[in-house]
PDB file of N, CA and C in Angstrom:
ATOM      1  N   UNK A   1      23.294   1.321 152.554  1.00  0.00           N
ATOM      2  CA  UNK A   1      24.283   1.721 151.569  1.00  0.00           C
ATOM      3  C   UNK A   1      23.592   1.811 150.211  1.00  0.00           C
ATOM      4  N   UNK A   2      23.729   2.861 149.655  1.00  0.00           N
ATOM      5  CA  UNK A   2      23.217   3.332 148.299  1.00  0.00           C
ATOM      6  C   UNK A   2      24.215   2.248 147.342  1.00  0.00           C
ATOM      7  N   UNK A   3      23.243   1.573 146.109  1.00  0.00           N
ATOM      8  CA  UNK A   3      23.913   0.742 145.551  1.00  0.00           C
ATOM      9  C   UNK A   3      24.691   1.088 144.551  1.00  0.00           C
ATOM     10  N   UNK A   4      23.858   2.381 143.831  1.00  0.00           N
ATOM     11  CA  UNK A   4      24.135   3.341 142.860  1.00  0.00           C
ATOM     12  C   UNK A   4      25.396   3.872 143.433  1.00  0.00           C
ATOM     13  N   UNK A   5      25.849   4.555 144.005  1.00  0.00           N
ATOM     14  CA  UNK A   5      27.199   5.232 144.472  1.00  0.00           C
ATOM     15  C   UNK A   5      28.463   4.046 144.617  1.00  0.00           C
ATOM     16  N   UNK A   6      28.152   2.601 145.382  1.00  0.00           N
ATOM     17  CA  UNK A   6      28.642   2.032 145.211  1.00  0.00           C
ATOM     18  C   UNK A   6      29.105   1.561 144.128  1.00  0.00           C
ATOM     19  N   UNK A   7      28.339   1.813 142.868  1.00  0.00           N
ATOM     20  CA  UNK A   7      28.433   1.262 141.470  1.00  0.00           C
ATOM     21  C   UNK A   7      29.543   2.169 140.946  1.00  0.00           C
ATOM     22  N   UNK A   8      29.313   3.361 140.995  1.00  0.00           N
ATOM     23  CA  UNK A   8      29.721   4.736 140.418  1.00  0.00           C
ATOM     24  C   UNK A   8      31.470   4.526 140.853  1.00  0.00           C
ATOM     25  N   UNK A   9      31.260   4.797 142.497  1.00  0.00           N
ATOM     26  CA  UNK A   9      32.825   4.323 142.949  1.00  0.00           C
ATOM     27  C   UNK A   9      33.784   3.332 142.297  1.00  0.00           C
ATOM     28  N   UNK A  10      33.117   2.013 142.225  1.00  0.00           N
ATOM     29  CA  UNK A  10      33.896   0.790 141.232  1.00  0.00           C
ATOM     30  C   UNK A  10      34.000   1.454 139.992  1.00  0.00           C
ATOM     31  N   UNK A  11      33.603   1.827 138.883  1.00  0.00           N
ATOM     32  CA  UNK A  11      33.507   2.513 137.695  1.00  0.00           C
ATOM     33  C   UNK A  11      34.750   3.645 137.627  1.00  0.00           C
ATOM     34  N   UNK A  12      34.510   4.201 138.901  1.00  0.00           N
ATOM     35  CA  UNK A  12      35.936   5.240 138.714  1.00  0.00           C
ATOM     36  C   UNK A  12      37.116   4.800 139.012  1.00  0.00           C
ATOM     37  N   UNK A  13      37.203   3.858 139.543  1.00  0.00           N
ATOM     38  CA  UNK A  13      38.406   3.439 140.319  1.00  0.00           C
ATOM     39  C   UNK A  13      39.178   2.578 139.032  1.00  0.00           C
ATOM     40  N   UNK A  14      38.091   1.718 138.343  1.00  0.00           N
ATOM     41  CA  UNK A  14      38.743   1.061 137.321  1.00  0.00           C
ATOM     42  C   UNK A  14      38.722   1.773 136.374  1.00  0.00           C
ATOM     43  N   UNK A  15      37.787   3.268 135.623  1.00  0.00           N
ATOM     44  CA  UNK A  15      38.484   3.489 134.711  1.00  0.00           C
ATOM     45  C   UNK A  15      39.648   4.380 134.970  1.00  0.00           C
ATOM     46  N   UNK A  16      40.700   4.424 133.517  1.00  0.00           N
ATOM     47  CA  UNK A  16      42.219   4.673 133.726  1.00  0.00           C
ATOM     48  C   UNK A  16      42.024   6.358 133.121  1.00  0.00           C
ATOM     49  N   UNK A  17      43.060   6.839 134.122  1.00  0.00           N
ATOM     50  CA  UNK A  17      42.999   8.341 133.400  1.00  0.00           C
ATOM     51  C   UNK A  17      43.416   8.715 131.628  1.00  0.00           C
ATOM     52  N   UNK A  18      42.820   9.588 131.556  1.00  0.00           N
ATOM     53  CA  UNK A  18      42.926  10.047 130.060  1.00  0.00           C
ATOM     54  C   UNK A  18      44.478  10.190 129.778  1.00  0.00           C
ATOM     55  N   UNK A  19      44.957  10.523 130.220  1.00  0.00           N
ATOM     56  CA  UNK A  19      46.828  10.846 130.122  1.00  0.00           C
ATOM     57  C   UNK A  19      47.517   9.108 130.488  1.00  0.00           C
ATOM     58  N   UNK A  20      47.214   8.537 130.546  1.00  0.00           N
ATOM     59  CA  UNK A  20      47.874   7.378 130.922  1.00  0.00           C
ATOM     60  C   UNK A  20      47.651   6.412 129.710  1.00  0.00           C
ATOM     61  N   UNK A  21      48.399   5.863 129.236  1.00  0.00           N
ATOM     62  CA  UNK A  21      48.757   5.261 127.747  1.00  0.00           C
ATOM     63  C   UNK A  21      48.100   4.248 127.706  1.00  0.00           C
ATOM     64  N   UNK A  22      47.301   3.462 126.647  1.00  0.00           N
ATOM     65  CA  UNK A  22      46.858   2.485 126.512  1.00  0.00           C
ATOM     66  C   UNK A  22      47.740   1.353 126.471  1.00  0.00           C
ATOM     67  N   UNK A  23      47.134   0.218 127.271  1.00  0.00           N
ATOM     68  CA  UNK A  23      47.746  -1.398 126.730  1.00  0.00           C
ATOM     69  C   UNK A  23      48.071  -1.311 125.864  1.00  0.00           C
ATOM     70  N   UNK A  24      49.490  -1.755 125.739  1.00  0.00           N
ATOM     71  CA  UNK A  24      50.169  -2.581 124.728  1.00  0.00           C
ATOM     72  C   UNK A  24      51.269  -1.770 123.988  1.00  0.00           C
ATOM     73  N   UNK A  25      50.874  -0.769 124.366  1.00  0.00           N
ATOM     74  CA  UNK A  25      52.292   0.592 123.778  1.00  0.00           C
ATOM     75  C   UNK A  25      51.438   0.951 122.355  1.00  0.00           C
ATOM     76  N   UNK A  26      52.437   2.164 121.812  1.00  0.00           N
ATOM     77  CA  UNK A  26      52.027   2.695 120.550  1.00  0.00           C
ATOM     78  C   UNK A  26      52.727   1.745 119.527  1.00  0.00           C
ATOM     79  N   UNK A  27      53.652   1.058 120.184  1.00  0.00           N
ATOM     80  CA  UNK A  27      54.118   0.046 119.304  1.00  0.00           C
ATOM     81  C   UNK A  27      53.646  -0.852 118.377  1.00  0.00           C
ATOM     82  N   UNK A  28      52.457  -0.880 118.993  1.00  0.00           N
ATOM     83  CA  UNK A  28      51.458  -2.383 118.384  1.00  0.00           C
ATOM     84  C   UNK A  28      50.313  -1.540 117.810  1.00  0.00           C
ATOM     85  N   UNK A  29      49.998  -0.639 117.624  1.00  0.00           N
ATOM     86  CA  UNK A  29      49.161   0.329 117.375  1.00  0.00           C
ATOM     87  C   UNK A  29      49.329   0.847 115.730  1.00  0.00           C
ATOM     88  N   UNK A  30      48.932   0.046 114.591  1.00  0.00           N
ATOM     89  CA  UNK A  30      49.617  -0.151 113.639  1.00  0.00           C
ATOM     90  C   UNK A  30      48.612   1.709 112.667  1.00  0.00           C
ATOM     91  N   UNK A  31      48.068   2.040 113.473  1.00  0.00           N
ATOM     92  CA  UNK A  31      47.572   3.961 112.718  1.00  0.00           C
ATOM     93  C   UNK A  31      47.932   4.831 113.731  1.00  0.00           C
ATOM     94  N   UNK A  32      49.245   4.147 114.133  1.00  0.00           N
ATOM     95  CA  UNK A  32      50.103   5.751 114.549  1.00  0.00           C
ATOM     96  C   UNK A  32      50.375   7.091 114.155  1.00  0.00           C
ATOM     97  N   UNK A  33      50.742   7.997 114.730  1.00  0.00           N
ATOM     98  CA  UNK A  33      51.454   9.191 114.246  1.00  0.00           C
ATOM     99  C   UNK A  33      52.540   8.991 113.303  1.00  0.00           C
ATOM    100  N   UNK A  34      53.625   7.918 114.446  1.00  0.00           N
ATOM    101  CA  UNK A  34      54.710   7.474 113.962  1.00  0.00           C
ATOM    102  C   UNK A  34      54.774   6.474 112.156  1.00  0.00           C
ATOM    103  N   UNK A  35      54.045   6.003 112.311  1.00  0.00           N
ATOM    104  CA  UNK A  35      53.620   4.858 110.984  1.00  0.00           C
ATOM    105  C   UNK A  35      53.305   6.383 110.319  1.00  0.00           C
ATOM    106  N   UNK A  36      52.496   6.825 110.151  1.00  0.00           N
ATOM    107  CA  UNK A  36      52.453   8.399 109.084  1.00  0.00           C
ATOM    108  C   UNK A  36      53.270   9.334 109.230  1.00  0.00           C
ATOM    109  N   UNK A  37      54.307   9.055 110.473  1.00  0.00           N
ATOM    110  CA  UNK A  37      55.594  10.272 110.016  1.00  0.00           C
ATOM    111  C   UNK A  37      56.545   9.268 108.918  1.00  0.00           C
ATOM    112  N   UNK A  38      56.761   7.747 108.782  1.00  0.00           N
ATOM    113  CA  UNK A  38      57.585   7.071 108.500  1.00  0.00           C
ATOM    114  C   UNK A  38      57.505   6.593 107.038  1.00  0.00           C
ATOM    115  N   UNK A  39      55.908   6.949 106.823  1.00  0.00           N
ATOM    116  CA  UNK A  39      54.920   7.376 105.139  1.00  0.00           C
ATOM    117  C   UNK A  39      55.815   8.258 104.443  1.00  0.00           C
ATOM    118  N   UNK A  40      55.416   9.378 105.357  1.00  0.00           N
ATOM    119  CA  UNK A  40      56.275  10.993 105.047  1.00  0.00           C
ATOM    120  C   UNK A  40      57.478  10.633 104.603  1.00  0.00           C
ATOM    121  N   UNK A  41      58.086  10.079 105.154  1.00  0.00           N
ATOM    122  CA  UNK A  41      59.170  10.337 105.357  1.00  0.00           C
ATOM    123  C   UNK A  41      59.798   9.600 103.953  1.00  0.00           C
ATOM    124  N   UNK A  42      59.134   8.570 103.709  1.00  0.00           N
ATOM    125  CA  UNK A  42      59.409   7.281 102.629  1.00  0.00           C
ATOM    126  C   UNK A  42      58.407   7.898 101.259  1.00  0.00           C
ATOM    127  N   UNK A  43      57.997   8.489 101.410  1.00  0.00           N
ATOM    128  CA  UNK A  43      57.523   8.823 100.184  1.00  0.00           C
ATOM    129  C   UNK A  43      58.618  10.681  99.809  1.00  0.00           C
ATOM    130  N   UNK A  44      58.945  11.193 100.473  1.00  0.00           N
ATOM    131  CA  UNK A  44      59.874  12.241 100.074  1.00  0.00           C
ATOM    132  C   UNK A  44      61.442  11.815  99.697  1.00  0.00           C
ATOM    133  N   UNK A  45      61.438  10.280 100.078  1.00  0.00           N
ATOM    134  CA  UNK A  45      62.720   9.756 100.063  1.00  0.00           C
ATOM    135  C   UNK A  45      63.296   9.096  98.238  1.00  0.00           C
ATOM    136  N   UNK A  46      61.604   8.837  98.441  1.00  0.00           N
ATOM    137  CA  UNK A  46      61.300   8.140  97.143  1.00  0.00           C
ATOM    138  C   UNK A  46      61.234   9.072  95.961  1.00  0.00           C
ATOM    139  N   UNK A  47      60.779  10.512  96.251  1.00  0.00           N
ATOM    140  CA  UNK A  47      60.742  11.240  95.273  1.00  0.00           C
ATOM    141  C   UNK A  47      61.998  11.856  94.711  1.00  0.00           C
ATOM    142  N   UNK A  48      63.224  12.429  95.862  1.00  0.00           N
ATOM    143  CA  UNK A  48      64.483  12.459  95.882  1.00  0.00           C
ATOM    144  C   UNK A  48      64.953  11.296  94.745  1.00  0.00           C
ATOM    145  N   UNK A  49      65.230  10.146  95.261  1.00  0.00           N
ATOM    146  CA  UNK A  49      65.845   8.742  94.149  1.00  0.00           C
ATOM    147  C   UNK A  49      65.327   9.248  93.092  1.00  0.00           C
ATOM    148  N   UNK A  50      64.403   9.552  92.663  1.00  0.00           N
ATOM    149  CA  UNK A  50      63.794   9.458  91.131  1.00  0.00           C
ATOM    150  C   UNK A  50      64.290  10.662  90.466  1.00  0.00           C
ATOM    151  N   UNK A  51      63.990  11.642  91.459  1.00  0.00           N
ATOM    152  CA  UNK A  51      64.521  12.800  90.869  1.00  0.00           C
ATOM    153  C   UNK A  51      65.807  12.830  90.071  1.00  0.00           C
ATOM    154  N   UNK A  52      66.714  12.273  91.620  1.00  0.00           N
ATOM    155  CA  UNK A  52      68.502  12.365  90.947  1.00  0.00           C
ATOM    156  C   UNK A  52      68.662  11.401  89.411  1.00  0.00           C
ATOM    157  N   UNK A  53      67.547  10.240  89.545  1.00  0.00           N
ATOM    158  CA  UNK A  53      67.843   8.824  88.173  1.00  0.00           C
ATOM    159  C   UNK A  53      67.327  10.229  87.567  1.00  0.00           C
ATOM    160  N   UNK A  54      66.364  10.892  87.141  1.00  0.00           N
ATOM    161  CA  UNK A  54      66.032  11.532  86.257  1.00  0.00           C
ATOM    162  C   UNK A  54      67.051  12.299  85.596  1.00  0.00           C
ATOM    163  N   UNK A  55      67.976  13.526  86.304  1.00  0.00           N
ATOM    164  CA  UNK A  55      68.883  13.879  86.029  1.00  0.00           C
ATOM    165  C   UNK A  55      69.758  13.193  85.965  1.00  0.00           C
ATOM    166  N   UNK A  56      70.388  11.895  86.079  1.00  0.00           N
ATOM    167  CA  UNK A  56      71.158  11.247  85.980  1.00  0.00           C
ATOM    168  C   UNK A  56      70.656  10.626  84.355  1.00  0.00           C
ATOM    169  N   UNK A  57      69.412  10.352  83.998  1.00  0.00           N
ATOM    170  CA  UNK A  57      68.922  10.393  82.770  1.00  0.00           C
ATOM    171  C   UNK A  57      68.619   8.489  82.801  1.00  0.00           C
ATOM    172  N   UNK A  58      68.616   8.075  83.835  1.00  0.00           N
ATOM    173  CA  UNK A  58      67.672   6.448  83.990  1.00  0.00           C
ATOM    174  C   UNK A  58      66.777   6.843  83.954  1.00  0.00           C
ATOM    175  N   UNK A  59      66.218   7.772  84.617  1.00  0.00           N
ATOM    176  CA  UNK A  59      64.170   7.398  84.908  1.00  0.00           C
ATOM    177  C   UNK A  59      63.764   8.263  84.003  1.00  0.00           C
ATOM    178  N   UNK A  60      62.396   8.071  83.624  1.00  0.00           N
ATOM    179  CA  UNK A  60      61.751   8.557  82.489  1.00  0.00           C
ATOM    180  C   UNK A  60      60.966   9.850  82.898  1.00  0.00           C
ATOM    181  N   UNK A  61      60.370  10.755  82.322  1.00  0.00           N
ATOM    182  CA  UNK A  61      59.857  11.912  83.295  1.00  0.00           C
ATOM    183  C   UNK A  61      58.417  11.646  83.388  1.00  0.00           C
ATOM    184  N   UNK A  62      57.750  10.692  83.121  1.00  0.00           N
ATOM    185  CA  UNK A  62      56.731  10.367  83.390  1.00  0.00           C
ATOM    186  C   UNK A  62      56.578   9.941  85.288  1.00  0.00           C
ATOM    187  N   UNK A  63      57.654   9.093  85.183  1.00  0.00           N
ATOM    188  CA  UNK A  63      58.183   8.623  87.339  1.00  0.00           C
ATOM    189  C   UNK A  63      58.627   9.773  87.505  1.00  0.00           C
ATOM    190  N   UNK A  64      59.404  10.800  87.096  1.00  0.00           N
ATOM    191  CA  UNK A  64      59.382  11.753  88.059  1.00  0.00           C
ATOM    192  C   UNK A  64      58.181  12.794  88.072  1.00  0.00           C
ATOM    193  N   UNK A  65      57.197  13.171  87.342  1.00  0.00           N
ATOM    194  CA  UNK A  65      56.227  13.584  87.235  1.00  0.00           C
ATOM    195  C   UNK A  65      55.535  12.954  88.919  1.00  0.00           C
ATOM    196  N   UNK A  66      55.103  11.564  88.270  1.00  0.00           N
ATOM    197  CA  UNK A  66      54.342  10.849  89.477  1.00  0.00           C
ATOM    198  C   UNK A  66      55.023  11.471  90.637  1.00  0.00           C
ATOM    199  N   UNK A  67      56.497  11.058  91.069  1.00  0.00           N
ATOM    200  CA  UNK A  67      56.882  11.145  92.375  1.00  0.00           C
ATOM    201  C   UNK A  67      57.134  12.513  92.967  1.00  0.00           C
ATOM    202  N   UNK A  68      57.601  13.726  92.139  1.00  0.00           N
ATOM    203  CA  UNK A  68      57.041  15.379  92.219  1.00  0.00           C
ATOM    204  C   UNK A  68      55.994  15.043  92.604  1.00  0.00           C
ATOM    205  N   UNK A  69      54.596  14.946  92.675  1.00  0.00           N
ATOM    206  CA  UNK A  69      53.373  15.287  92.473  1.00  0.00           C
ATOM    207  C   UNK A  69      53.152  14.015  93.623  1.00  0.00           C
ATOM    208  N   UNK A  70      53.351  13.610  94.087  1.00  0.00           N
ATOM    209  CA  UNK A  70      53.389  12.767  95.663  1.00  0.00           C
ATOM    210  C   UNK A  70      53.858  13.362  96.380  1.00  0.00           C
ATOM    211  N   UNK A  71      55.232  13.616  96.362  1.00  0.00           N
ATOM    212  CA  UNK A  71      56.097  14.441  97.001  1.00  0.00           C
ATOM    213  C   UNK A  71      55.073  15.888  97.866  1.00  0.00           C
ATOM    214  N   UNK A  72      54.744  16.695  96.502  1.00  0.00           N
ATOM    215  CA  UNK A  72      54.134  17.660  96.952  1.00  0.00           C
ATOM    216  C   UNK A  72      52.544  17.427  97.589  1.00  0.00           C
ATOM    217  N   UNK A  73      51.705  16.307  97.267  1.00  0.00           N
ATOM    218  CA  UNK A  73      50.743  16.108  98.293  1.00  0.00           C
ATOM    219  C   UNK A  73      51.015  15.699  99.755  1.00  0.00           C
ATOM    220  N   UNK A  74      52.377  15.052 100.054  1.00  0.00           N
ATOM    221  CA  UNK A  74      52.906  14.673 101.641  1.00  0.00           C
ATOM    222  C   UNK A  74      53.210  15.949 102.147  1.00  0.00           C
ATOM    223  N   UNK A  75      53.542  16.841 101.195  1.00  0.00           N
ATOM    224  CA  UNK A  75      54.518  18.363 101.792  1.00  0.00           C
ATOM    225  C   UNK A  75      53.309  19.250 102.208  1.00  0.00           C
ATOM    226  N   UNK A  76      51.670  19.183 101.234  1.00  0.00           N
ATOM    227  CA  UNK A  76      50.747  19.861 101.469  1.00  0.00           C
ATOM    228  C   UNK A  76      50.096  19.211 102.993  1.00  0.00           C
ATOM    229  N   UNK A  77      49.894  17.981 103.004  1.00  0.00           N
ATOM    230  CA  UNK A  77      49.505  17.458 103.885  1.00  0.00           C
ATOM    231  C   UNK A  77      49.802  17.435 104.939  1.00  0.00           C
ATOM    232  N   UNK A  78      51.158  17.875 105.001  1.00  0.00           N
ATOM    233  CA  UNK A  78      51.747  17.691 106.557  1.00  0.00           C
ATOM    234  C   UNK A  78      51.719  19.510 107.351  1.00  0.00           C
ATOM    235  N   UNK A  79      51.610  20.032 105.985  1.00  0.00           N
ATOM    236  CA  UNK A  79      51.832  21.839 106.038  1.00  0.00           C
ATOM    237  C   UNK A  79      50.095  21.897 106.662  1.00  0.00           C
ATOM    238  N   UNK A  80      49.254  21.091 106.129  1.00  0.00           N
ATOM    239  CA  UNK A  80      47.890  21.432 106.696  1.00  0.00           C
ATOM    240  C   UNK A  80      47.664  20.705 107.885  1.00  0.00           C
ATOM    241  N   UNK A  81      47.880  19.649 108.610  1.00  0.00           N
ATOM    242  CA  UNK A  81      48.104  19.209 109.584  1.00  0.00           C
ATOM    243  C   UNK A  81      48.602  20.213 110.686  1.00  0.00           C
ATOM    244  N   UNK A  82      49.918  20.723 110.859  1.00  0.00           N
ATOM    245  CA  UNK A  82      50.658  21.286 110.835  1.00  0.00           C
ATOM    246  C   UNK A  82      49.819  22.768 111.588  1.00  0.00           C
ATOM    247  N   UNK A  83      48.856  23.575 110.621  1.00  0.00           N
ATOM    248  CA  UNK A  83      48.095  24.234 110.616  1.00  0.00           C
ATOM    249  C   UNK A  83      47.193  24.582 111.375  1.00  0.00           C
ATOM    250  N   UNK A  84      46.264  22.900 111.283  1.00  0.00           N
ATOM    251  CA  UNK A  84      45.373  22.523 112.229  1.00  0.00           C
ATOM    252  C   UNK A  84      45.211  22.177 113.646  1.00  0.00           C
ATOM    253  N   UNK A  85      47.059  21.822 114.050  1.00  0.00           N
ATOM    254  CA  UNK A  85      47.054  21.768 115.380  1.00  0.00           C
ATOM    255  C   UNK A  85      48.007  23.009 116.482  1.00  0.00           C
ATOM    256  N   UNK A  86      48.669  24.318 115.151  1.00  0.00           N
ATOM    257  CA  UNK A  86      48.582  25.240 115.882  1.00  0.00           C
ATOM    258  C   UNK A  86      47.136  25.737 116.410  1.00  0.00           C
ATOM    259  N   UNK A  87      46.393  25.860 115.055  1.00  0.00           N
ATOM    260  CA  UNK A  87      44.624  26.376 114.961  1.00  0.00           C
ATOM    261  C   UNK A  87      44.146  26.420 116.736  1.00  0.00           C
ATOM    262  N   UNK A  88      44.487  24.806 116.575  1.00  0.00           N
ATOM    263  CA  UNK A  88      44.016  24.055 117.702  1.00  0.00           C
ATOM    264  C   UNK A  88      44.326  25.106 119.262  1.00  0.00           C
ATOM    265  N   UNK A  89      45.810  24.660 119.123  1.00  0.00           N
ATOM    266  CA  UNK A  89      46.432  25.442 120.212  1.00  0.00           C
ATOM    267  C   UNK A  89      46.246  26.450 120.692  1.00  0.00           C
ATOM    268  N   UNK A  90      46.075  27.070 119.707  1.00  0.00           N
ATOM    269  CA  UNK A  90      45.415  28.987 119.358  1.00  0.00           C
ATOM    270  C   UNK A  90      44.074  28.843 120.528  1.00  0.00           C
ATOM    271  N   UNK A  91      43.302  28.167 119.879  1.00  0.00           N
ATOM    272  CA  UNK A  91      41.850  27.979 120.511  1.00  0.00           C
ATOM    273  C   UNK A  91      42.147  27.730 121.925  1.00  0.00           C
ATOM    274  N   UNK A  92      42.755  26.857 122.397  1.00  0.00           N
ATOM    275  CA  UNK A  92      43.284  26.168 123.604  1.00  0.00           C
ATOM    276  C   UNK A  92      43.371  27.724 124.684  1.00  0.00           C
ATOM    277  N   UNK A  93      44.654  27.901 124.035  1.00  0.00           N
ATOM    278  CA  UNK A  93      44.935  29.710 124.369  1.00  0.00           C
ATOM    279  C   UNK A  93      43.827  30.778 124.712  1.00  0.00           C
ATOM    280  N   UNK A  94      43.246  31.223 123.886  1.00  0.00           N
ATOM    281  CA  UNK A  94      42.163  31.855 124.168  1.00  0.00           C
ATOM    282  C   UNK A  94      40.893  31.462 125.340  1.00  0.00           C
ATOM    283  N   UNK A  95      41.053  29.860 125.448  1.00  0.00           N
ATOM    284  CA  UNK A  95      39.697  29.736 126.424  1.00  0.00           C
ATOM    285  C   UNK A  95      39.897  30.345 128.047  1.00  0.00           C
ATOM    286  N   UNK A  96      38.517  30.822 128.767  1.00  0.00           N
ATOM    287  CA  UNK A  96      38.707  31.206 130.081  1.00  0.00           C
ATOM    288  C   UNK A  96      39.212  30.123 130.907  1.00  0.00           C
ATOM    289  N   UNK A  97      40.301  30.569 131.874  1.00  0.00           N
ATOM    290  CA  UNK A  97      40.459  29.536 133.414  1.00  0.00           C
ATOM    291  C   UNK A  97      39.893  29.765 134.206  1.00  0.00           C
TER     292      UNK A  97
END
């Protein structure tokens, strides 16, 4: 019996397929997708509040300056993301079967 093949066999058997989720869930996985959709989501939320105090005439336009100008780097960021994994797809598309 070849020891090498025997080796190879154990090696495949224990490693886990690529599509099958890692231990422990995405739950515990604290540089999720989810944790940066929930960024997004809290920083456009944040820019909204400031906005309305602004027109409401509490906040100063210096905070709404800041939170505009956050606002629109989450909106660029997610638009280029966004971009990159049609790009992706595109490429996907085009390759030979």
């Amino acid at each position: 019996m070849d020891v090498r093949s025997t080796l190879a066999s154990l090696t495949y058997t224990r490693a886990r397929p690529a599509t099958a989720p890692a231990p422990g869930g995405a739950e515990q996985a604290p540089g999720t997708f989810a944790a940066a959709l929930d960024g997004f989501g809290q920083t456009l939320r944040a820019g909204e509040e400031t906005a309305r105090a602004a027109m409401m005439g509490t906040a100063d336009p210096h905070a709404l300056v800041e939170a505009l100008a956050a606002s629109e780097l989450a909106v660029e960021t997610a638009v280029t993301l966004r971009d990159k994994v049609v790009e992706a797809y595109q490429e996907i598309l085009r390759m030979p079967v």
